[in-house]
Protein backbone atom coordinates (compact mmCIF):
# COMPACT_ATOMS: atom_id res chain seq x y z
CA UNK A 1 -92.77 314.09 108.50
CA UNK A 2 -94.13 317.33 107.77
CA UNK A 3 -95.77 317.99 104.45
CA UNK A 4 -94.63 320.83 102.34
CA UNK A 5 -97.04 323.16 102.81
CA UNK A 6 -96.51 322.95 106.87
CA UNK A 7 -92.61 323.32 106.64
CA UNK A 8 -93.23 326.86 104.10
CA UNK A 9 -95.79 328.10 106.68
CA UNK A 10 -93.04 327.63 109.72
CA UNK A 11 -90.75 329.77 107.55
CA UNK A 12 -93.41 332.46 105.89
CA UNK A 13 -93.01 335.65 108.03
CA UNK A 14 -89.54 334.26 109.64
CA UNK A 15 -87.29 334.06 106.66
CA UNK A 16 -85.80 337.53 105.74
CA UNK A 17 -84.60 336.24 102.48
CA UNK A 18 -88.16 335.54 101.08
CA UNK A 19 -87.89 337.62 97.59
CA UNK A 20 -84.02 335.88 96.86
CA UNK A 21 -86.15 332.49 96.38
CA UNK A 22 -86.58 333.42 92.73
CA UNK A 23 -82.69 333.94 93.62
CA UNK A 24 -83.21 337.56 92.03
CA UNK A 25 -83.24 339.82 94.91
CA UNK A 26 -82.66 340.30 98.89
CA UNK A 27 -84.74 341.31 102.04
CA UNK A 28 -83.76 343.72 104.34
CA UNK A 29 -83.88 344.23 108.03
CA UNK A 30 -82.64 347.77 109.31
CA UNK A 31 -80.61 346.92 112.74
CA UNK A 32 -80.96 350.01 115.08
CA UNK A 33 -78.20 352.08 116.82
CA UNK A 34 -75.23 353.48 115.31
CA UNK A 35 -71.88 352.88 115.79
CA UNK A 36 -68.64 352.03 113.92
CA UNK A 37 -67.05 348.41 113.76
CA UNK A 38 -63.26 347.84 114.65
CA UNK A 39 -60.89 344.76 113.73
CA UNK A 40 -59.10 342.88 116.30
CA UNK A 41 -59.51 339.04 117.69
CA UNK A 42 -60.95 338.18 120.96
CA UNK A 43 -62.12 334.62 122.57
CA UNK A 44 -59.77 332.05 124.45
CA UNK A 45 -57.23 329.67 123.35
CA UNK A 46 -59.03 326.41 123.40
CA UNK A 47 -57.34 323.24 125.21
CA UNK A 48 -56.11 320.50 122.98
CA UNK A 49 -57.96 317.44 122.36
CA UNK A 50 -55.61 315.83 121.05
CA UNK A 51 -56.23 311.47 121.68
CA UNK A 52 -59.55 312.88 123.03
CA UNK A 53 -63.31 311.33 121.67
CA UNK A 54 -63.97 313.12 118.56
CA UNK A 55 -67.72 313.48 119.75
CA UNK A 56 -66.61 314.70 122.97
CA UNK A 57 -66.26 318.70 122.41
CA UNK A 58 -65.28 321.13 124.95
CA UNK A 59 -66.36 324.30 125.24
CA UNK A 60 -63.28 327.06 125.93
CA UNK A 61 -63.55 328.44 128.94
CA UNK A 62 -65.59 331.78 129.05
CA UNK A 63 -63.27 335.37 129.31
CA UNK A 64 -63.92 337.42 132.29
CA UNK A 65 -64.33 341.20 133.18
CA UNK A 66 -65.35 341.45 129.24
CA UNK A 67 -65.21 345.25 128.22
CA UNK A 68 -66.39 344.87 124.89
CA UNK A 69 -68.41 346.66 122.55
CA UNK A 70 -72.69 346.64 123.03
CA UNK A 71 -73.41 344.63 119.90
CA UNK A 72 -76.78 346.31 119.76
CA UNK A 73 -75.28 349.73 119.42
CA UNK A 74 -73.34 348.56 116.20
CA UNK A 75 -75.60 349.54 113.28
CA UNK A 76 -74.74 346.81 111.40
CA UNK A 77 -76.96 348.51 107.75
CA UNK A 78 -74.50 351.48 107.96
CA UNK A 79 -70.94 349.51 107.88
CA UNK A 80 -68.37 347.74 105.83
CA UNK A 81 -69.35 344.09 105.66
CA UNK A 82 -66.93 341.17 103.65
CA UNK A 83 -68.88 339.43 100.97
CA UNK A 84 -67.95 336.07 99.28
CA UNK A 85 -68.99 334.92 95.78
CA UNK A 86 -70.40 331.63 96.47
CA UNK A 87 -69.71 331.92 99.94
CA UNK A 88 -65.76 330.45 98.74
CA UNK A 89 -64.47 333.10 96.81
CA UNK A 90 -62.29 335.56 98.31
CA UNK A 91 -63.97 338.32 100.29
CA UNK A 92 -64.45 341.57 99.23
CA UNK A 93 -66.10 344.71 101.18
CA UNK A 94 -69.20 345.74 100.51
CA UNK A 95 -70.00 349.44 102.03
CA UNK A 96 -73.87 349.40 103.28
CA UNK A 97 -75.94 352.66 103.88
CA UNK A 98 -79.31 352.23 105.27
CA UNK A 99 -79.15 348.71 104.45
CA UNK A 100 -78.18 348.48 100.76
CA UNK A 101 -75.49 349.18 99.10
CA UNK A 102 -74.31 348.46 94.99
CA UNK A 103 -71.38 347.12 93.75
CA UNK A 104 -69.87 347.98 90.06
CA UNK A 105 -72.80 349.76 88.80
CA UNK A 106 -74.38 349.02 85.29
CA UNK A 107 -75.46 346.18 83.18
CA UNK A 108 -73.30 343.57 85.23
CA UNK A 109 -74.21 345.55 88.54
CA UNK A 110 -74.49 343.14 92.15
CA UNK A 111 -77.15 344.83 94.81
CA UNK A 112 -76.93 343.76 98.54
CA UNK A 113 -79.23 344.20 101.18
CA UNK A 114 -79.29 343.32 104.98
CA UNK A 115 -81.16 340.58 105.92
CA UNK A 116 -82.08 339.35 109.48
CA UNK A 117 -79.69 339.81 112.54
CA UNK A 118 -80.07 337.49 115.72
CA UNK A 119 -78.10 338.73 118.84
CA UNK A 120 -76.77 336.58 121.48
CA UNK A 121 -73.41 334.79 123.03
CA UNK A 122 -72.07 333.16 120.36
CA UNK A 123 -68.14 332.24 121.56
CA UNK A 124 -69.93 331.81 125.16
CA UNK A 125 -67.50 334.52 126.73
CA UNK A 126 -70.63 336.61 127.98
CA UNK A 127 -71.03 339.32 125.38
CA UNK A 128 -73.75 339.14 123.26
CA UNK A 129 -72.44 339.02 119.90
CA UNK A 130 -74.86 338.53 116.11
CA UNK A 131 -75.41 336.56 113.26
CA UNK A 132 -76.71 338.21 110.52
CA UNK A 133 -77.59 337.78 107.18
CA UNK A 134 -76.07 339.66 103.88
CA UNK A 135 -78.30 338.94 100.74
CA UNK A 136 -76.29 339.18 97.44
CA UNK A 137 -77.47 339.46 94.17
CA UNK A 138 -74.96 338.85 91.45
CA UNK A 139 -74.88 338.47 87.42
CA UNK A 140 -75.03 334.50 88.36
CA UNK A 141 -77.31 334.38 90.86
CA UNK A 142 -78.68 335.24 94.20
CA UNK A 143 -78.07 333.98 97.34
CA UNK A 144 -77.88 334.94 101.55
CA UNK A 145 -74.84 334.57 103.36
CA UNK A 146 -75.16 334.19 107.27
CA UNK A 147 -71.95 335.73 108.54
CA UNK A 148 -71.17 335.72 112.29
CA UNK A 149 -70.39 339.37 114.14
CA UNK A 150 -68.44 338.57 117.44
CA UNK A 151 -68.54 341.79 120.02
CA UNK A 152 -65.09 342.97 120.78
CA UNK A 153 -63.55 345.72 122.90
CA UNK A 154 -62.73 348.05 119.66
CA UNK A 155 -65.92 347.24 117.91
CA UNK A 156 -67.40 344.49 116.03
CA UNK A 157 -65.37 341.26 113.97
CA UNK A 158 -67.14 339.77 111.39
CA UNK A 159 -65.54 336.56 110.73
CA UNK A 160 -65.13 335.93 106.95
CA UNK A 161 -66.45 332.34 106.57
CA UNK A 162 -70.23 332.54 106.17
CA UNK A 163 -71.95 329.69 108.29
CA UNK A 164 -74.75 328.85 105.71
CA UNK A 165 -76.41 330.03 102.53
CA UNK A 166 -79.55 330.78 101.57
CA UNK A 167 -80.72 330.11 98.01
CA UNK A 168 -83.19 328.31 95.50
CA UNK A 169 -81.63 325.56 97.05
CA UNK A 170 -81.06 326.04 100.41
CA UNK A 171 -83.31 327.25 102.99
CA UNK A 172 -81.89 328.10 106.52
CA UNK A 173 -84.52 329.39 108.98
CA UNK A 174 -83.64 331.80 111.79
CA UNK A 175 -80.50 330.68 113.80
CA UNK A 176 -81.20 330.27 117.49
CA UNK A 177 -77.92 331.62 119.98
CA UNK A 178 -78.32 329.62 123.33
CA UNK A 179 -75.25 329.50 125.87
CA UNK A 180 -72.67 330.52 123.42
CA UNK A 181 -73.77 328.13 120.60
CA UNK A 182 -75.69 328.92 117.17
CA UNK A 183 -78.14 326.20 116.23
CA UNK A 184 -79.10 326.24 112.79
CA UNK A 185 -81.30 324.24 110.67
CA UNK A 186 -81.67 323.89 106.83
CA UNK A 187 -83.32 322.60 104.41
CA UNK A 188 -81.79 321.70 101.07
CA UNK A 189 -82.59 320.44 98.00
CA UNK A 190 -81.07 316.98 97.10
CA UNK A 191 -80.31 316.51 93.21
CA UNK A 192 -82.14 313.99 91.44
CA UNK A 193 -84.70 313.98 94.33
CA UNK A 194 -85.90 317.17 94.60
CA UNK A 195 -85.78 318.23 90.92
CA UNK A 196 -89.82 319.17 90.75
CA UNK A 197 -89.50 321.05 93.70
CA UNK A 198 -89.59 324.64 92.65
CA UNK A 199 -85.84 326.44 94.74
CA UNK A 200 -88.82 328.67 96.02
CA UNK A 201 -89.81 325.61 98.25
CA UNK A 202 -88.12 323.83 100.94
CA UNK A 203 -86.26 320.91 100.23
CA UNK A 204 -86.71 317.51 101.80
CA UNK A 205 -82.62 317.39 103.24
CA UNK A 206 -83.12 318.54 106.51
CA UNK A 207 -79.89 319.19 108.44
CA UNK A 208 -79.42 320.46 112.21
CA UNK A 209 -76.25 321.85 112.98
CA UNK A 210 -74.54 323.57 116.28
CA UNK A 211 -71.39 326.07 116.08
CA UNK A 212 -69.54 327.86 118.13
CA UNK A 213 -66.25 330.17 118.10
CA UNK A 214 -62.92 329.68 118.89
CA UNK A 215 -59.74 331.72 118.75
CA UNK A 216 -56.63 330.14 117.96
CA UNK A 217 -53.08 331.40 117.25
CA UNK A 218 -51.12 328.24 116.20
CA UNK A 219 -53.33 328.31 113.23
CA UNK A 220 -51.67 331.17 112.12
CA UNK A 221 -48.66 330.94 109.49
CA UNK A 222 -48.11 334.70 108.28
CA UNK A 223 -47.64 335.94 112.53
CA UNK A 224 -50.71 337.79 112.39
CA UNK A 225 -51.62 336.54 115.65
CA UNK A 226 -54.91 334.83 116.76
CA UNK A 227 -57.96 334.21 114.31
CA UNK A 228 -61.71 333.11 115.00
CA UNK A 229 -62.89 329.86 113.81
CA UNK A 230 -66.54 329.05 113.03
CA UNK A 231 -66.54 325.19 114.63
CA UNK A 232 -69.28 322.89 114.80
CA UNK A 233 -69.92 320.90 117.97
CA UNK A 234 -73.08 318.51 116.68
CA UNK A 235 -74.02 316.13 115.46
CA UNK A 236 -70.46 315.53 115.15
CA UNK A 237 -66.98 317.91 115.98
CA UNK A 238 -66.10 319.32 112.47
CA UNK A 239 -65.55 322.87 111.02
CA UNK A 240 -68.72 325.42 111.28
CA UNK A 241 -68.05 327.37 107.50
CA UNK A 242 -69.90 326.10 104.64
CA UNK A 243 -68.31 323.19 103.30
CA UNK A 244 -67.48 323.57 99.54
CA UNK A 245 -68.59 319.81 98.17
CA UNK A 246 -67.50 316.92 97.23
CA UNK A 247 -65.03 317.04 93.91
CA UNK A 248 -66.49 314.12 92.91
CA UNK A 249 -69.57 311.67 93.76
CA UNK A 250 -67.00 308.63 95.24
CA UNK A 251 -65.53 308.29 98.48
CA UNK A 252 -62.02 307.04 99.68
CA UNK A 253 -62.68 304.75 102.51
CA UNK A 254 -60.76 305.22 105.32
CA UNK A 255 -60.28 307.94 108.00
CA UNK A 256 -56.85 310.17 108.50
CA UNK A 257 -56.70 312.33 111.43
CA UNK A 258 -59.19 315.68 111.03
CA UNK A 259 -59.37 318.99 113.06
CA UNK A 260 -62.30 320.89 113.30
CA UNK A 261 -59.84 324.29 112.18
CA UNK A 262 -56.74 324.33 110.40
CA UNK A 263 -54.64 323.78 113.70
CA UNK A 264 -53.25 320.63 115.80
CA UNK A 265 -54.68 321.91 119.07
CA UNK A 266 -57.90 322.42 118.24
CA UNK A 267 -60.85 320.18 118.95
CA UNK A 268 -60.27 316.54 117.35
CA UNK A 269 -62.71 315.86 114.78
CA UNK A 270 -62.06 312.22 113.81
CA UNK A 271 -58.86 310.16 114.37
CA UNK A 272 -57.45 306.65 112.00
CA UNK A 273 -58.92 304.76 114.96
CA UNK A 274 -62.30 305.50 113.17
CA UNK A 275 -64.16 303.46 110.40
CA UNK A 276 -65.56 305.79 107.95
CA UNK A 277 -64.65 307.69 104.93
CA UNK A 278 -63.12 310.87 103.12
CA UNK A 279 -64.59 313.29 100.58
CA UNK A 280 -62.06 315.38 98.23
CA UNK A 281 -63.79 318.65 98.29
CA UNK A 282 -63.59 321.56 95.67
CA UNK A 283 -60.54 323.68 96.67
CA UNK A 284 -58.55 324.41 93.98
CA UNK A 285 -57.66 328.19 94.23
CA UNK A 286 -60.10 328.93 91.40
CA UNK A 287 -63.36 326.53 93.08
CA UNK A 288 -62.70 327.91 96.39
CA UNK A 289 -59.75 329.91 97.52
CA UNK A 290 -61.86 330.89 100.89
CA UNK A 291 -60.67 327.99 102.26
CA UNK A 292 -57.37 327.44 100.86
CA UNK A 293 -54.70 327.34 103.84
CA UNK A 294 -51.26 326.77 103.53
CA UNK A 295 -50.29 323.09 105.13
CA UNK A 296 -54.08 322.37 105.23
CA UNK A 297 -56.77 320.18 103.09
CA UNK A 298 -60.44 320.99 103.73
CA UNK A 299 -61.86 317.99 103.11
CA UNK A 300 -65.11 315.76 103.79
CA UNK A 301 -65.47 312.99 105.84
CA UNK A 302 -68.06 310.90 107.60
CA UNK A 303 -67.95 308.55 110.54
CA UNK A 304 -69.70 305.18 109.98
CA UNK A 305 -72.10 304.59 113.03
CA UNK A 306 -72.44 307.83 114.60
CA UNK A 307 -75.66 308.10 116.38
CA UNK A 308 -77.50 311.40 116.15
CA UNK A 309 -81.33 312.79 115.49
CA UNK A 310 -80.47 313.17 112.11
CA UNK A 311 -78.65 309.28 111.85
CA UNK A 312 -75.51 310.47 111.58
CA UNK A 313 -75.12 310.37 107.57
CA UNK A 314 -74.45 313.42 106.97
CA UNK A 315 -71.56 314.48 105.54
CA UNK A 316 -69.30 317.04 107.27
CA UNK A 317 -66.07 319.01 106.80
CA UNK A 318 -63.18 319.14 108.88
CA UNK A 319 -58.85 320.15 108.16
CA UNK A 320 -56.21 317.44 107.41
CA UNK A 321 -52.27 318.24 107.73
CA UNK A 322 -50.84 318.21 103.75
């Protein structure tokens, strides 16, 4: 295992969020180009999995003859990005100019700052999209959100469920994009472990996780048409946002059939069949109304004997019918 010194000398130099460890300020990384960012859903509509292995994903076919924006040529320090408290809060806009940008100015004032952006295929349709990172500091706190900008033919999306969070507690190094897949890996602190760890310091949780994007319009219950779903594909299917935690520290044994978005025909992420267990996650409106959906529970779950490099105890998140 790598000591501690080792893992903060693989980050030092990498990490754009290096001053929010003392979770009281943000790095920034200018992005070049200009450019303006549009709204509007792209991707495919992936093939149901439905009585499928839950470990077997599928990757939605790629779109062709893509005419969509450079993602390179969107400056992403000079536009409108959504912000969430927490990372489950509802999203508000937050206006950068040359990387930086205030909100509510005076005693109780939050600063944000662009942190690093990594370009590549994300939703593997052949456009090179980003994944960038939006440092917040707030009255309670400071802490990077990775949000995910897909290229489009109007502009650039950001979806509005951050991927990961870095913090005093969390440390996510560099995502790497490979064949329309993020791979990200973090380390976070584990209570009652890592207590004399300083939150400036690595903790010894490592977790690896891959994520792509789909679009899906069954999802949808107000007829706005498709959305964009962050989903993970390993170690295990599941959904790719941030998962809020567990309510409480028990478990309810038992599996009930989970999708990896709010929506029957997306990719199966564990079925009754199963032996494992459930984890009621914060989601009242007030803990985290991000992830509220109407006919939907986020919850936890995990999957007794899943193999994986990590061992397959992790716990992940994934969408059960109400």
């Amino acid at each position: 295992m790598r000591t501690r010194t080792a893992i903060i000398a693989l980050t030092l130099g990498a990490m754009a969020f290096s001053s929010l460890t003392a979770c009281t300020s943000g790095t920034a990384e200018k992005s070049g180009g200009g450019g303006e960012t549009g709204g509007a859903t792209i991707g495919t509509t992936p093939t149901s999995l439905a009585g499928t292995e839950p470990s077997a994903f599928s990757t939605p076919p790629a779109a062709t003859a893509s005419s969509a924006v450079d993602i390179r040529s969107v400056d992403l320090a000079n536009t409108t990005w959504l912000y969430s408290f927490r990372g489950f809060q509802l999203p508000y806009q937050v206006k950068l100019v040359n990387g930086e940008a205030t909100r509510n100015p005076g005693e109780f004032s939050s600063s944000f700052k662009l942190g690093q952006v990594v370009y590549g295929d994300v939703d593997g349709d052949g456009d090179e999209d980003a994944v960038a990172q939006l440092n917040g500091v707030t009255p309670e706190g400071g802490r990077g959100l990775w949000y995910i900008w897909i290229a489009d033919v109007s502009g650039a999306v950001q979806l509005k469920y951050p991927i990961a969070e870095t913090s005093c507690y969390a440390l996510v190094l560099p995502p790497e994009i490979t064949d329309g897949a993020i791979n990200l890996t973090e380390y976070l602190h584990i209570p009652g472990v890592d207590n004399k760890i300083p939150c400036s310091e690595p903790g010894t949780d490592l977790k690896k996780r891959t994520i792509t994007v789909i679009t899906d319009s069954t999802g949808s219950t107000d007829g706005s048409g498709p959305e964009m779903w962050p989903v993970q594909t390993a170690p295990v299917v599941a959904w790719g946002g941030m998962c809020p935690g567990p309510a409480n520290p028990d478990a309810t044994p038992g599996l009930v059939d989970l999708w990896a978005s709010p929506s029957k025909t997306a990719q199966v992420a564990a079925t009754t069949e199963q032996d494992g267990e459930i984890f009621e996650q914060l989601g009242s409106p007030s803990d985290s109304p991000l992830v509220e959906r109407e006919g939907w529970s986020l919850v936890g779950f995990r999957i007794f004997g899943v193999k994986s490099d990590l061992g397959g105890k992790d716990m992940a998140c994934a969408w059960a019918p109400q």
